[in-house]
PDB file of N, CA and C in Angstrom:
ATOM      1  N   UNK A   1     118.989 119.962  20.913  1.00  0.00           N
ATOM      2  CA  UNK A   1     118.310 120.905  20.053  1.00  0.00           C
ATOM      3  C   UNK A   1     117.059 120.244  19.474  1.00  0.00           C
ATOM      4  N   UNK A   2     116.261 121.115  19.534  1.00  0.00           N
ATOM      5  CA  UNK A   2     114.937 120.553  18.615  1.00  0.00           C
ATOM      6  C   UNK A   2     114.640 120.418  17.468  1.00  0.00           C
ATOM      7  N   UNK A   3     114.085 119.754  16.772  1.00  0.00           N
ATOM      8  CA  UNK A   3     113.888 119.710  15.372  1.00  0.00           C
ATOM      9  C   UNK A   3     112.827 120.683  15.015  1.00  0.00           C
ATOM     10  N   UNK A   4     112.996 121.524  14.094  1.00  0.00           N
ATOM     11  CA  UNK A   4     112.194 122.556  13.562  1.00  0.00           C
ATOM     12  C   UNK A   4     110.553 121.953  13.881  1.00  0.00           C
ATOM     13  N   UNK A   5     110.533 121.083  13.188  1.00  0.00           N
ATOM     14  CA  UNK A   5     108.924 120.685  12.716  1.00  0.00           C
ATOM     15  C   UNK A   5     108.483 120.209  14.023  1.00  0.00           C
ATOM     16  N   UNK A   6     109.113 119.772  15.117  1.00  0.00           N
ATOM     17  CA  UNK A   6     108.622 119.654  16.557  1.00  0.00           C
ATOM     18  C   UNK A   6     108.557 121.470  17.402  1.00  0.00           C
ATOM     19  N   UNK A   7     109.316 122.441  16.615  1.00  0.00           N
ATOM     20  CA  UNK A   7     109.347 124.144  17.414  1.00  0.00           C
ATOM     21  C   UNK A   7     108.017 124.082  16.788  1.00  0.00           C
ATOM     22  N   UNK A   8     107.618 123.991  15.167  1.00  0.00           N
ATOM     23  CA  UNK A   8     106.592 124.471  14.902  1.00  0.00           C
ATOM     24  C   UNK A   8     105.281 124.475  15.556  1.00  0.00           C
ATOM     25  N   UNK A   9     105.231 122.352  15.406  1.00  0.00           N
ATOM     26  CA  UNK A   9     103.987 121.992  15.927  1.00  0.00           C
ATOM     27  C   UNK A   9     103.862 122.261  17.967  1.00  0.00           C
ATOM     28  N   UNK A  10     105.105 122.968  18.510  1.00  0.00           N
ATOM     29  CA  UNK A  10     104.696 123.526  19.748  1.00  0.00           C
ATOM     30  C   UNK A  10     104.353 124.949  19.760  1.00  0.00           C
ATOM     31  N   UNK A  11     104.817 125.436  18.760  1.00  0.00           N
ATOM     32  CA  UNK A  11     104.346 126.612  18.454  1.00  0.00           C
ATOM     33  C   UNK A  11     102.947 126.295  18.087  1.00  0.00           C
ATOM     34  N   UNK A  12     102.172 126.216  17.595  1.00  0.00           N
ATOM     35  CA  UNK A  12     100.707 126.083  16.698  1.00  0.00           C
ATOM     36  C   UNK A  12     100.265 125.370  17.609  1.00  0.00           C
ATOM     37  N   UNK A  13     100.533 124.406  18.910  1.00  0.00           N
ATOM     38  CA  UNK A  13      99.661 123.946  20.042  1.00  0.00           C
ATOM     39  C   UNK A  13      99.461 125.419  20.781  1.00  0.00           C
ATOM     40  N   UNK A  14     100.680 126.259  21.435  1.00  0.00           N
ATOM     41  CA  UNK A  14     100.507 127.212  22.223  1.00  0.00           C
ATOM     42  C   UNK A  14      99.684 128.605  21.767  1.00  0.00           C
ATOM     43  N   UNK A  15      99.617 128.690  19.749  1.00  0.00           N
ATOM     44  CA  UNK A  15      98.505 129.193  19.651  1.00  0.00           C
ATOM     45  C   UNK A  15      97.475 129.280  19.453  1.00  0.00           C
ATOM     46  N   UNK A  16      97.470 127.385  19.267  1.00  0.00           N
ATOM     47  CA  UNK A  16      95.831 126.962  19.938  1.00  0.00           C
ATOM     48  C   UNK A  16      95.357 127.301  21.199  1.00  0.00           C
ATOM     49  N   UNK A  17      95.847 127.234  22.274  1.00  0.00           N
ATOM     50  CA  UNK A  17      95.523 127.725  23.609  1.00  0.00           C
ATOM     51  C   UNK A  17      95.552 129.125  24.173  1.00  0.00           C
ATOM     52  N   UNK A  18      96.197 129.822  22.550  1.00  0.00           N
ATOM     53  CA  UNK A  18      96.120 131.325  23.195  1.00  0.00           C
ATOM     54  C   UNK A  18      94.508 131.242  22.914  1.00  0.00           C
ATOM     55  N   UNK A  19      94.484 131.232  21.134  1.00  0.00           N
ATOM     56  CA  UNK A  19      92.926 131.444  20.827  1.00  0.00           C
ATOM     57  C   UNK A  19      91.700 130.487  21.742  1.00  0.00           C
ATOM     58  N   UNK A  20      92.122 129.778  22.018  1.00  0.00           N
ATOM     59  CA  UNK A  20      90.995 129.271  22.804  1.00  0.00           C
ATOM     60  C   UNK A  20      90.683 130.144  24.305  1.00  0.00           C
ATOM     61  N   UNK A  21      91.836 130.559  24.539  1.00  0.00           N
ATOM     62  CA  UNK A  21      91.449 131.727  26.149  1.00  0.00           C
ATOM     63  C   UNK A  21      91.661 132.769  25.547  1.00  0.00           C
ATOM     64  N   UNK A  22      91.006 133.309  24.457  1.00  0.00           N
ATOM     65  CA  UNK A  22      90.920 134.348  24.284  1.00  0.00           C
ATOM     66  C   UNK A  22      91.735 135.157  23.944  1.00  0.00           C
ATOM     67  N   UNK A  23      93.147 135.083  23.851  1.00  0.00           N
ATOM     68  CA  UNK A  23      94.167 136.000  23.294  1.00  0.00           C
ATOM     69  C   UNK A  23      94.717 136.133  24.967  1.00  0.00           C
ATOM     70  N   UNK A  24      94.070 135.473  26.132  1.00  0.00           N
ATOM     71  CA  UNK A  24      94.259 135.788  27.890  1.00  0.00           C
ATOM     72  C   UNK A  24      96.189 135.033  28.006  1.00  0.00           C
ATOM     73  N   UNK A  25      96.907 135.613  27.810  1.00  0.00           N
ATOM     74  CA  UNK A  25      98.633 135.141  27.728  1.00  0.00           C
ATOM     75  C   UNK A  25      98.430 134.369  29.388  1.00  0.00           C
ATOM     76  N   UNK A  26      98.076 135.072  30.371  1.00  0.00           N
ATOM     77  CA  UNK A  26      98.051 134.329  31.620  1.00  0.00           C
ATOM     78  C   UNK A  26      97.615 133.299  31.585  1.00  0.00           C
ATOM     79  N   UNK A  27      96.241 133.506  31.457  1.00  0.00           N
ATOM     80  CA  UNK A  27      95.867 132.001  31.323  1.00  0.00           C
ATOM     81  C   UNK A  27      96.096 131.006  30.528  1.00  0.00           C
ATOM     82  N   UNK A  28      96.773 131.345  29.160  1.00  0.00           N
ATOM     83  CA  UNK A  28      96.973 130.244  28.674  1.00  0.00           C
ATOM     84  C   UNK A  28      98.557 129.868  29.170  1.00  0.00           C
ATOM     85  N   UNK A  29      99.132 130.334  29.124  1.00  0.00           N
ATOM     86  CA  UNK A  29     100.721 130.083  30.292  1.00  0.00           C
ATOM     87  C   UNK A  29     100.038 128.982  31.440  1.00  0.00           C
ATOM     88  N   UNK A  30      99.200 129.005  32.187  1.00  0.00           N
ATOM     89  CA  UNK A  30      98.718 128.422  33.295  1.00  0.00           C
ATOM     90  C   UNK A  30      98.457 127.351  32.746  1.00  0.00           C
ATOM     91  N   UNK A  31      97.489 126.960  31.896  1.00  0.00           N
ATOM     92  CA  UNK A  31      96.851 126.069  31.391  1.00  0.00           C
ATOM     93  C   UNK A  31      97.940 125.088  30.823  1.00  0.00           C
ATOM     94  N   UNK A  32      98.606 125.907  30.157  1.00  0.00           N
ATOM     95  CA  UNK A  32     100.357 125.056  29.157  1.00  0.00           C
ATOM     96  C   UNK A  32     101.024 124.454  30.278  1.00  0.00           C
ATOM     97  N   UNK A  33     101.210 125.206  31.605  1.00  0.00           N
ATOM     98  CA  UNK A  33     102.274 124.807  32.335  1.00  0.00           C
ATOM     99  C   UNK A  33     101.338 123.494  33.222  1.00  0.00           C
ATOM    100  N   UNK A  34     100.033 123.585  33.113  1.00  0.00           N
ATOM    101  CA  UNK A  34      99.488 122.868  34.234  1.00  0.00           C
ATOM    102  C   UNK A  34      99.376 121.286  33.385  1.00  0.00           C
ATOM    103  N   UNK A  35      99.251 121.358  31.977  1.00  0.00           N
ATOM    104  CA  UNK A  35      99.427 120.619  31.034  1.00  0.00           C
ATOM    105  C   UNK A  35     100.687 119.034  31.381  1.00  0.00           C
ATOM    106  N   UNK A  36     101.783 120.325  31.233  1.00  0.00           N
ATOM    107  CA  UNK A  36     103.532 119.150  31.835  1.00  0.00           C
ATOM    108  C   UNK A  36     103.478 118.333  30.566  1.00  0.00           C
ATOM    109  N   UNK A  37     103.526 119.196  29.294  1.00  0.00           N
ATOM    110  CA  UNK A  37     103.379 118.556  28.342  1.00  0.00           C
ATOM    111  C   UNK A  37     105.229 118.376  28.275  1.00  0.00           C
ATOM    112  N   UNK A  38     106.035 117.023  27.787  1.00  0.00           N
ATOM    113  CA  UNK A  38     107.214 117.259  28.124  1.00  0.00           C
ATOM    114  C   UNK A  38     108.718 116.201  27.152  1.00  0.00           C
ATOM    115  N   UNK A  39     106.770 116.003  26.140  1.00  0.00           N
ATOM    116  CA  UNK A  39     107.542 115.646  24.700  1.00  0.00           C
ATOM    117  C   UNK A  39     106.664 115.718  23.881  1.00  0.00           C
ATOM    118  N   UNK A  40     107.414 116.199  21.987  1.00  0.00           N
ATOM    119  CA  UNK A  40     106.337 116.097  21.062  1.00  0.00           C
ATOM    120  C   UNK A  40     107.228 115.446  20.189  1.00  0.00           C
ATOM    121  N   UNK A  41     106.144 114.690  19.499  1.00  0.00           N
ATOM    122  CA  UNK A  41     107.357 113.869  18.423  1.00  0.00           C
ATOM    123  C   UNK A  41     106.184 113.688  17.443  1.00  0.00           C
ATOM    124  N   UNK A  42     106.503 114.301  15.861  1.00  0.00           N
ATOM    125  CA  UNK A  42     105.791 114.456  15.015  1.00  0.00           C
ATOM    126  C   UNK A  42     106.500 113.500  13.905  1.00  0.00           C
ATOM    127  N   UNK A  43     105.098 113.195  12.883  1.00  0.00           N
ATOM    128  CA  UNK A  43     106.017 112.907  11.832  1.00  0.00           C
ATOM    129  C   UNK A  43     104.785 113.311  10.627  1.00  0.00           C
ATOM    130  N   UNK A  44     104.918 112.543   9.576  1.00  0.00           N
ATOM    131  CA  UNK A  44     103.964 113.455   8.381  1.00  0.00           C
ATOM    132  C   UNK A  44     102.446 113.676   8.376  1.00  0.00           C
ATOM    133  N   UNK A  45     101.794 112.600   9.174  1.00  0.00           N
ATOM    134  CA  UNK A  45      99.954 112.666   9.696  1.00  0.00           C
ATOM    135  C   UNK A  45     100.337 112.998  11.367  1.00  0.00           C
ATOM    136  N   UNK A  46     100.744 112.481  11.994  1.00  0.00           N
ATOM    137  CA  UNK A  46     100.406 112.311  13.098  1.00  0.00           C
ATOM    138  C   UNK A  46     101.385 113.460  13.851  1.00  0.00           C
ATOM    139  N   UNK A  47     101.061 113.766  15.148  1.00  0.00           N
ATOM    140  CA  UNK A  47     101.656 114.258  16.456  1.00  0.00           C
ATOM    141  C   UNK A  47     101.528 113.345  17.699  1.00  0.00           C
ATOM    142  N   UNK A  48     102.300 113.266  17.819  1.00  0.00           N
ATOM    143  CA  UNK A  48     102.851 112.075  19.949  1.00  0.00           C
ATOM    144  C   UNK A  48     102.600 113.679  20.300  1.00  0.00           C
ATOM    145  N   UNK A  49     101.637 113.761  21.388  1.00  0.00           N
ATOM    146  CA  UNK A  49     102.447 114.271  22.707  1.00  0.00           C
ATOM    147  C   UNK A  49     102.566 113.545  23.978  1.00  0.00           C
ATOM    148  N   UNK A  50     103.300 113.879  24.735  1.00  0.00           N
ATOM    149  CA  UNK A  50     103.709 113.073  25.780  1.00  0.00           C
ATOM    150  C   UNK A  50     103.401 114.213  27.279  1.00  0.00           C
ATOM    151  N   UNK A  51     102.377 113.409  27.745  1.00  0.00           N
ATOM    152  CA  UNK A  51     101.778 114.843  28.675  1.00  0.00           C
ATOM    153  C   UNK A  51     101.202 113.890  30.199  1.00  0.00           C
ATOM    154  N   UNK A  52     101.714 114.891  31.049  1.00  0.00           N
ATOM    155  CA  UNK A  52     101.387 114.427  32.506  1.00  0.00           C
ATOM    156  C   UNK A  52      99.831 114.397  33.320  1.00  0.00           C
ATOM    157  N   UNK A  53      99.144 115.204  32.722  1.00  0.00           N
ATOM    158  CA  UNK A  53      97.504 115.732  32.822  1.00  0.00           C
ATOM    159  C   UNK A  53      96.618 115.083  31.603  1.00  0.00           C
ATOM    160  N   UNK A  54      96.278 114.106  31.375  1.00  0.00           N
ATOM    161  CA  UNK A  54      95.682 113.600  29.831  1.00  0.00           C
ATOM    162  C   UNK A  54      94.589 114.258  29.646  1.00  0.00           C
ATOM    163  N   UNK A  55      94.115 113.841  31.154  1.00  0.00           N
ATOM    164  CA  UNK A  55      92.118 114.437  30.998  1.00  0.00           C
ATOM    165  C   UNK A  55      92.055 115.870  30.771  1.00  0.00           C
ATOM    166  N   UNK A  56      93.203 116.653  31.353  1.00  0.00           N
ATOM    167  CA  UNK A  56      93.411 118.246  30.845  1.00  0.00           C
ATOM    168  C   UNK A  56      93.579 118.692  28.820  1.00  0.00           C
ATOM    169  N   UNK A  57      94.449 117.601  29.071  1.00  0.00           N
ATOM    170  CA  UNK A  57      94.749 117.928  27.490  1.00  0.00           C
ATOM    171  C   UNK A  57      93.892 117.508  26.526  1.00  0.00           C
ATOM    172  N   UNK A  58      93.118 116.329  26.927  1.00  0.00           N
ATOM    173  CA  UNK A  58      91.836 115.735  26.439  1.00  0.00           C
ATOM    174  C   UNK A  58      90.817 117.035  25.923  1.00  0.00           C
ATOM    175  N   UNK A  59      90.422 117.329  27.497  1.00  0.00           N
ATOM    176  CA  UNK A  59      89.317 117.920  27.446  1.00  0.00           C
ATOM    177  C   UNK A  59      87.890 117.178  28.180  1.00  0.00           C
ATOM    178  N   UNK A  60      87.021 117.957  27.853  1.00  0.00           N
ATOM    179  CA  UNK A  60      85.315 117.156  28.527  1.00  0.00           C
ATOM    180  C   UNK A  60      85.105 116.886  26.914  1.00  0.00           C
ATOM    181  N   UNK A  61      84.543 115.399  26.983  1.00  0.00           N
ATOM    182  CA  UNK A  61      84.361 114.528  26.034  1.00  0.00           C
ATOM    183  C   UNK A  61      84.984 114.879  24.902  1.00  0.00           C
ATOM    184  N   UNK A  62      86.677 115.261  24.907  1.00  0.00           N
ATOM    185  CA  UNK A  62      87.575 114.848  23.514  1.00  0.00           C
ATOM    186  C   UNK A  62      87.092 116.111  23.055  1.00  0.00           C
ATOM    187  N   UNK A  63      86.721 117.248  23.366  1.00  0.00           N
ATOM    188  CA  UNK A  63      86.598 118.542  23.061  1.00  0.00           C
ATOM    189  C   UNK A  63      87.724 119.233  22.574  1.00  0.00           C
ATOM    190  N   UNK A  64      88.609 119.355  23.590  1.00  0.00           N
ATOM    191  CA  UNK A  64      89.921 120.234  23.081  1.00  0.00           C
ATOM    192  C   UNK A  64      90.919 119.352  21.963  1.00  0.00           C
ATOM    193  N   UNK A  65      90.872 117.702  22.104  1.00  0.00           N
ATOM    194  CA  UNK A  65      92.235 116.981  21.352  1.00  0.00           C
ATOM    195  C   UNK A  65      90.929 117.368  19.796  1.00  0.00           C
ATOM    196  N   UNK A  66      89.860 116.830  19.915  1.00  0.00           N
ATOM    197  CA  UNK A  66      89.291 117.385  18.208  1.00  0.00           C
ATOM    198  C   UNK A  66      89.641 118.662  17.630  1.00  0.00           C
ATOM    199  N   UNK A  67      89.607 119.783  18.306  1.00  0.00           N
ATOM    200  CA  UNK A  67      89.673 121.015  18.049  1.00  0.00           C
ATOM    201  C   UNK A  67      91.039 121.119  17.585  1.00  0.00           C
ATOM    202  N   UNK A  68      92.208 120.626  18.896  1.00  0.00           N
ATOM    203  CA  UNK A  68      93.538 120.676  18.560  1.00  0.00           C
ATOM    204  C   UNK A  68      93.697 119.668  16.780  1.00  0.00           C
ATOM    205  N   UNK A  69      93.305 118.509  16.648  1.00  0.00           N
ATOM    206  CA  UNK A  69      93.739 117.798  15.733  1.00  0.00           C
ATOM    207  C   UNK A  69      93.227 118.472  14.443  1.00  0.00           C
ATOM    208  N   UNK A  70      91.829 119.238  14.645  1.00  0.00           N
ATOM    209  CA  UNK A  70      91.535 119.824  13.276  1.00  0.00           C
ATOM    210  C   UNK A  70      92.861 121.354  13.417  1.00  0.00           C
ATOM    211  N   UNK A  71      92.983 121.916  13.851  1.00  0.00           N
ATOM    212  CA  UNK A  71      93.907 123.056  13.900  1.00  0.00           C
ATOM    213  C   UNK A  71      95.032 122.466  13.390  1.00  0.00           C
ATOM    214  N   UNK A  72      95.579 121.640  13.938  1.00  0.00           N
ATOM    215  CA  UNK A  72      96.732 121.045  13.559  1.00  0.00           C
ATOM    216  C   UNK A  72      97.159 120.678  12.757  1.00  0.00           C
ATOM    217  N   UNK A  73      95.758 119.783  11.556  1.00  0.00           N
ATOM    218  CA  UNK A  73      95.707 119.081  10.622  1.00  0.00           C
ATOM    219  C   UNK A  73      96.715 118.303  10.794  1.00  0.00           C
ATOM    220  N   UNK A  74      96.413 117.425  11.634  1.00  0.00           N
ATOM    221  CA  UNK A  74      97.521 116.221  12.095  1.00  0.00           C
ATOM    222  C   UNK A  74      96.856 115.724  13.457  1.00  0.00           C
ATOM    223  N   UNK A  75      97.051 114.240  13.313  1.00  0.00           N
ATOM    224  CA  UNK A  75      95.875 113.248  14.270  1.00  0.00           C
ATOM    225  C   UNK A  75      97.146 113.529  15.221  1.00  0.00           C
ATOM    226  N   UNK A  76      96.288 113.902  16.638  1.00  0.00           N
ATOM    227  CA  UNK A  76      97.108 114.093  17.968  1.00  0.00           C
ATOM    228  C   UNK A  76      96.868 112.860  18.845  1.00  0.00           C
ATOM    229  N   UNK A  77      97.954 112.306  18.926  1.00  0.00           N
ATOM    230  CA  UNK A  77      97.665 110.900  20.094  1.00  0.00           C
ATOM    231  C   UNK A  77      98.878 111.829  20.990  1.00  0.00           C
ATOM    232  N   UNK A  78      98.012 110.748  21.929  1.00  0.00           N
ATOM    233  CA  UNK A  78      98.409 110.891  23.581  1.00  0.00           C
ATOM    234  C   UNK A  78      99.087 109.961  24.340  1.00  0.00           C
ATOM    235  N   UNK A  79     100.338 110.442  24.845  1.00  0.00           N
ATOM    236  CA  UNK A  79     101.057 109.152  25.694  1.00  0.00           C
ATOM    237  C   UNK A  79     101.361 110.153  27.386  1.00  0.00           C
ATOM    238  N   UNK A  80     100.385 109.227  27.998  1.00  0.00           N
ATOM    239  CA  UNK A  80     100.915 109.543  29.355  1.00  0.00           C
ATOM    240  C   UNK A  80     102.130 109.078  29.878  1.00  0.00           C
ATOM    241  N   UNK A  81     102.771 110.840  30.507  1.00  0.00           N
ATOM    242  CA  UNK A  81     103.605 111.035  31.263  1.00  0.00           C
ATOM    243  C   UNK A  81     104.365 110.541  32.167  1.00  0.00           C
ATOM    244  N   UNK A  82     103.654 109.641  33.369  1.00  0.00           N
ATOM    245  CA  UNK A  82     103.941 110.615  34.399  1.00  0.00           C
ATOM    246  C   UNK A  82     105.307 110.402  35.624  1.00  0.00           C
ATOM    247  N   UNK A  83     106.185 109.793  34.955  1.00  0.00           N
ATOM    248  CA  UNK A  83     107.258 109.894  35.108  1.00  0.00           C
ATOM    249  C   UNK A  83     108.126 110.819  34.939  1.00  0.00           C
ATOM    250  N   UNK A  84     107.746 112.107  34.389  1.00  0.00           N
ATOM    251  CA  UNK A  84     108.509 113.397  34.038  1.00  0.00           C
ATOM    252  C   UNK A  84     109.515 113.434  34.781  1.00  0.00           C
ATOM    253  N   UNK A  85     110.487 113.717  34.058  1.00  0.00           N
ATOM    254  CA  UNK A  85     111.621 114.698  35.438  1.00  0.00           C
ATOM    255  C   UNK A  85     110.736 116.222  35.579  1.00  0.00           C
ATOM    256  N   UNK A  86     110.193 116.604  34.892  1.00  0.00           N
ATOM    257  CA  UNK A  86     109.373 118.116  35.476  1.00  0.00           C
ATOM    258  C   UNK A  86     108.501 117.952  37.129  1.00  0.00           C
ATOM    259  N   UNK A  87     107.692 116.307  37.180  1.00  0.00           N
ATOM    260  CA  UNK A  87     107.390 116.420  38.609  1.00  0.00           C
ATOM    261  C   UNK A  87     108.160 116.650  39.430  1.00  0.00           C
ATOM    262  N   UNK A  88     109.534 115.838  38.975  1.00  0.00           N
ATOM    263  CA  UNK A  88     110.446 115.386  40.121  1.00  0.00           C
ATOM    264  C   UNK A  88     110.816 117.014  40.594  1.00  0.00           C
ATOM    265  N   UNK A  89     111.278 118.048  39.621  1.00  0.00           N
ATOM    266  CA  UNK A  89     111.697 119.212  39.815  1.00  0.00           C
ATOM    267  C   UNK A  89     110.793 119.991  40.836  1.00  0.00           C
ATOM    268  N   UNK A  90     109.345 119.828  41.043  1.00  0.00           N
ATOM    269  CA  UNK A  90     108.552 120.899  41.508  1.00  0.00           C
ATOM    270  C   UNK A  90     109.423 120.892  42.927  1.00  0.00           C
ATOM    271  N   UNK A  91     109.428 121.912  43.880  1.00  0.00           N
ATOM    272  CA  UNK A  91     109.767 121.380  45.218  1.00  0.00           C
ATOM    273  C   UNK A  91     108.151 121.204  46.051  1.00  0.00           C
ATOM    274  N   UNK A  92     108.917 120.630  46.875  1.00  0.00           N
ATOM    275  CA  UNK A  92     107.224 120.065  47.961  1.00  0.00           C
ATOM    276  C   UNK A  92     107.770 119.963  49.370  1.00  0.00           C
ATOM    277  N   UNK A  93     106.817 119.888  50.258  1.00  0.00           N
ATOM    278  CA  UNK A  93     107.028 120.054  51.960  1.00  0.00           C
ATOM    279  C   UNK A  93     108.370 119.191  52.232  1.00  0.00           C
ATOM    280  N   UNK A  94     108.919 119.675  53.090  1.00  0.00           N
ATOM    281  CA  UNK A  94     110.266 119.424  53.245  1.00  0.00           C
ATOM    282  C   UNK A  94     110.284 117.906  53.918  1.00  0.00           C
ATOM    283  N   UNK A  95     109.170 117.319  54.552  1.00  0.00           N
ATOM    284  CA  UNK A  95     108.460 116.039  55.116  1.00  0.00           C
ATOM    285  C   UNK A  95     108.886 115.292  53.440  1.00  0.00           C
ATOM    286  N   UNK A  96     108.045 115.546  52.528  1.00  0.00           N
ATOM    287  CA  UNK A  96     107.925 114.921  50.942  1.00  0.00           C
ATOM    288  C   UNK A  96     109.812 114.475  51.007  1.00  0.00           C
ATOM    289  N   UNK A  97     110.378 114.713  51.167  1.00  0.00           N
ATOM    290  CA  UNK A  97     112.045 114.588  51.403  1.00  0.00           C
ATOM    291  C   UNK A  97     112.695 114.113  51.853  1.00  0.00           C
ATOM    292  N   UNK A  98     112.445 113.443  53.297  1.00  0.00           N
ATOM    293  CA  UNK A  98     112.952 112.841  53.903  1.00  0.00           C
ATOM    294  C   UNK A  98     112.641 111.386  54.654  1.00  0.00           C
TER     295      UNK A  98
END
């Protein structure tokens, strides 16, 4: 189970990315999922996320993590992924398998 204050601050990331595409639910679903964001761990200043795409979640020159950290009011650091079990899950050419 999750800890509230980690539902919140994924809540208030995902409606950072609505408002940033516009209120567009598709695209920001796309953008979230293309993300593989696949831990958050908060505490009283700061937010961890733990994400498979950095330069996505980054942004072009630290664009989106500023925007996110002022929304947030909480400094967002970044720990790459990319060990996820979410890669491991995607399926891939049946060659990738054997």
């Amino acid at each position: 189970m999750l800890a509230p204050n980690v539902v919140e601050v994924a809540r208030r990331i995902g409606l950072f990315y609505l408002q940033k595409n516009s209120q567009d639910y598709a695209k920001t679903e796309k953008e979230l999922t293309d993300l593989r964001i696949s831990k958050i761990e908060v505490d009283v200043k700061n937010v961890t996320v733990y994400v498979s795409h950095v330069g996505l979640f980054i942004g072009r020159r630290g664009e989106n993590i500023d925007k996110l950290s002022k929304f947030l009011k909480l400094e967002v650091k970044i720990v790459e992924d990319r060990d996820s079990i979410y890669d491991a899950l995607i399926p891939r050419k049946l060659e990738d398998y054997l």
